[in-house]
Protein backbone atom coordinates (compact mmCIF):
# COMPACT_ATOMS: atom_id res chain seq x y z
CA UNK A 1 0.01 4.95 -1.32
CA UNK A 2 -2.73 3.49 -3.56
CA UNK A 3 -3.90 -0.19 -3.12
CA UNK A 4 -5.44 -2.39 -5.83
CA UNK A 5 -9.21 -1.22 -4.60
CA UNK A 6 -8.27 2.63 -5.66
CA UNK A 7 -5.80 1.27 -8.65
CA UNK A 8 -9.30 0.04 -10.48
CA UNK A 9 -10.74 3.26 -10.04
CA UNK A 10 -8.02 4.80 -12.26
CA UNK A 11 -7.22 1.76 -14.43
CA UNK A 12 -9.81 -0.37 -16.22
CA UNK A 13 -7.72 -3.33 -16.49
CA UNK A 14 -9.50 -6.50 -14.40
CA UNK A 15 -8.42 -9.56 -13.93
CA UNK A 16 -6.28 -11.48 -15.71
CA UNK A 17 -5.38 -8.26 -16.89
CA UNK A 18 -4.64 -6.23 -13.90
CA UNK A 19 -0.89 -6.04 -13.40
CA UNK A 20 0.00 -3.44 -10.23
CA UNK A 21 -1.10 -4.75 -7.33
CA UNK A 22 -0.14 -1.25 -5.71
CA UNK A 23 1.39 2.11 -5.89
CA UNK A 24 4.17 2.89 -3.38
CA UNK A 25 5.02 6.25 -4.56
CA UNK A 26 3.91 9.71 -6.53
CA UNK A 27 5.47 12.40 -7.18
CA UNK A 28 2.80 13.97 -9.53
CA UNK A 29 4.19 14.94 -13.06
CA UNK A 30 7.69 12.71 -12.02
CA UNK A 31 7.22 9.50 -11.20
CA UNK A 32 5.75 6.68 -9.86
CA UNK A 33 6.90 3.49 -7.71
CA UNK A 34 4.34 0.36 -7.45
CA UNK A 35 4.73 -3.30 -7.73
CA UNK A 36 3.23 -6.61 -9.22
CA UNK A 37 3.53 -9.87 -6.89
CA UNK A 38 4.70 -12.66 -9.32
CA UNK A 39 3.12 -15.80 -8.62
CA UNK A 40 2.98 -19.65 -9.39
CA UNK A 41 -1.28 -19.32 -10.20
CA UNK A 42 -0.67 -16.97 -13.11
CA UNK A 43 -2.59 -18.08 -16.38
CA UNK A 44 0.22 -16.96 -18.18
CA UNK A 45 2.86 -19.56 -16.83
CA UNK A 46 0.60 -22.55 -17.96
CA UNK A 47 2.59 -22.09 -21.45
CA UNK A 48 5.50 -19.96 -20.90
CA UNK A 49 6.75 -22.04 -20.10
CA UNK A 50 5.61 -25.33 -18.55
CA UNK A 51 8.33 -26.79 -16.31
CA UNK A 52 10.48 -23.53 -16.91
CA UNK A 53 7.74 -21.03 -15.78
CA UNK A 54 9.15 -17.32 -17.33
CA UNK A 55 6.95 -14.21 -16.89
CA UNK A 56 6.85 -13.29 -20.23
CA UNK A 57 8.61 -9.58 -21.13
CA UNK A 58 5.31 -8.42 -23.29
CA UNK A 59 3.78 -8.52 -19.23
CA UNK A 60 6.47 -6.56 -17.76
CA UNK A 61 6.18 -3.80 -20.58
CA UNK A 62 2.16 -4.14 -20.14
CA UNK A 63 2.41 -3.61 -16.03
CA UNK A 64 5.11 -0.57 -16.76
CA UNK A 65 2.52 0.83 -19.22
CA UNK A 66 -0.48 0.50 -16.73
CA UNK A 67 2.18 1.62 -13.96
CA UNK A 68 2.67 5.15 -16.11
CA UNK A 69 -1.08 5.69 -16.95
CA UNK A 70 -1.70 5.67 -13.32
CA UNK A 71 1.00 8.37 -12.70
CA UNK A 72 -0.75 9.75 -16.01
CA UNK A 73 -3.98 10.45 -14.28
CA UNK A 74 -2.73 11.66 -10.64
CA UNK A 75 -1.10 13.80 -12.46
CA UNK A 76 -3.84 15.10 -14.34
CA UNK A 77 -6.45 17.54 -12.40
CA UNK A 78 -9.50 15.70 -12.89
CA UNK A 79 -12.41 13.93 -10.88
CA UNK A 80 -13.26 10.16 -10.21
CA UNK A 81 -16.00 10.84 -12.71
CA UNK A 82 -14.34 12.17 -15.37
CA UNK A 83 -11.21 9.53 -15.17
CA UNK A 84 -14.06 6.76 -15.33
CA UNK A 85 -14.55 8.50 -18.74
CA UNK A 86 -11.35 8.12 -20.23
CA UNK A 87 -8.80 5.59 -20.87
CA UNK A 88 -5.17 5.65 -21.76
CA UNK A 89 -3.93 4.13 -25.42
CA UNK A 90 -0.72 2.77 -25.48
CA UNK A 91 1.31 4.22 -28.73
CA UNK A 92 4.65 3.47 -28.81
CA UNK A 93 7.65 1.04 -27.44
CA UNK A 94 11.35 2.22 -27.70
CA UNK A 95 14.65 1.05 -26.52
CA UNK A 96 12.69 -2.25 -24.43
CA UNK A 97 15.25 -4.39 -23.19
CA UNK A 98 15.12 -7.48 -21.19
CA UNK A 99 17.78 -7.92 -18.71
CA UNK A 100 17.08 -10.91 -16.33
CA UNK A 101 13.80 -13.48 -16.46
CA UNK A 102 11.15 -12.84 -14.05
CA UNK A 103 10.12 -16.39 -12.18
CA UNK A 104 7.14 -16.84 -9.76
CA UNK A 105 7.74 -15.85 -6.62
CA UNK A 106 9.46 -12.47 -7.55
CA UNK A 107 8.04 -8.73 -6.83
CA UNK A 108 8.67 -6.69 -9.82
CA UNK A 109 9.20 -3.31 -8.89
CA UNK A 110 7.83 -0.92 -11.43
CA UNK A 111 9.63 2.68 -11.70
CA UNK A 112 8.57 5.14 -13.83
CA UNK A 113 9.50 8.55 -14.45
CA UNK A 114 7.84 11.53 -17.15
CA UNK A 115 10.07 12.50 -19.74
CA UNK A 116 7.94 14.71 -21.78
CA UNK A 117 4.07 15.38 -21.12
CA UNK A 118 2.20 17.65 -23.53
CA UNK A 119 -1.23 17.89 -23.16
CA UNK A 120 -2.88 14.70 -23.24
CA UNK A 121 0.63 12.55 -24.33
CA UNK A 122 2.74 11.32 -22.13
CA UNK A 123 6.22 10.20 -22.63
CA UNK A 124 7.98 7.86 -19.82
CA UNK A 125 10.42 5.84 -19.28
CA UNK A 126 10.11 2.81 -17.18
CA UNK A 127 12.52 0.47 -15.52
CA UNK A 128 11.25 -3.13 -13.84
CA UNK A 129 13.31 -3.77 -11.07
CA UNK A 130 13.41 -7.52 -9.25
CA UNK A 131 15.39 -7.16 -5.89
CA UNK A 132 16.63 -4.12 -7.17
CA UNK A 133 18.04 -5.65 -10.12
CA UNK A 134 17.31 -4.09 -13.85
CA UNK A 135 15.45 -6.50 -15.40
CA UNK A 136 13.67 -4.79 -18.04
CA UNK A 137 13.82 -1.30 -19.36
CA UNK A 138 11.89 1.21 -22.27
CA UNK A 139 10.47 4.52 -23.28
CA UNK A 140 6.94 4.46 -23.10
CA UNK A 141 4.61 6.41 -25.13
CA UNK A 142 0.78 7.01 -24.38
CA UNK A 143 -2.41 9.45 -25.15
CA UNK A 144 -5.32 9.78 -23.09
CA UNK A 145 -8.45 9.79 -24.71
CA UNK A 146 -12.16 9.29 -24.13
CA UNK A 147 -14.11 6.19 -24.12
């Protein structure tokens, strides 16, 4: 539904800090379905961990977040111009767990769904999925504010 091209015209994470490659499904105001290809080349695995390369879990929670303030703003009535002029904080963690490692070569599947949404803070909960196994779960809190 969205590819990386119209992802960076929501998000204004770049590279190395980009982490949903695209955006499968919206339901505006519900949820959201996109996806981050693991791979071998990520900066990250030159230390976590060499010979025993693990994505690390502060990534997954990172992509998840990114993941929900895209569903944030296509859920929000507002123009290309004005998104450009805002950007969504990250407030709060609950309730992460880590259920499986995440190894190059995986697609993590990033599911998230609104729980509460008042205003300009949003409340989700999102669920990383590898192969449609739970690998990583948590209640996500966010505002969106101007730059």
């Amino acid at each position: 539904m969205l590819d990386v091209v119209e992802i960076q015209k929501i998000l204004p994470h770049r590279f190395p800090f980009l982490l949903v490659d695209r955006v499968t499904q919206i339901k505006e105001k519900e949820s959201l379905v996109a996806f981050k290809n693991v791979t071998v080349n990520e900066h990250v695995f030159e230390g976590h961990f060499p010979g025993h390369p693990i994505y690390p879990g502060v990534m997954i929670l990172e992509g998840m977040a990114q993941a929900g303030g895209v569903l944030a703003f296509k859920s929000m009535d507002v123009t290309e111009e004005e998104i450009a002029n805002k950007v969504v904080y990250f407030m709060g963690i609950d309730g992460a767990k880590f259920r499986s490692p995440v190894k190059p070569g995986d697609r993590l599947e990033y599911r998230i769904n609104v729980i509460k949404n008042r205003g300009n803070i949003w409340v989700l909960k999102g669920e990383s999925y590898v192969d449609d196994k739970l690998v990583c779960e948590a209640e996500l809190k966010a505002m969106i504010v101007d730059k």
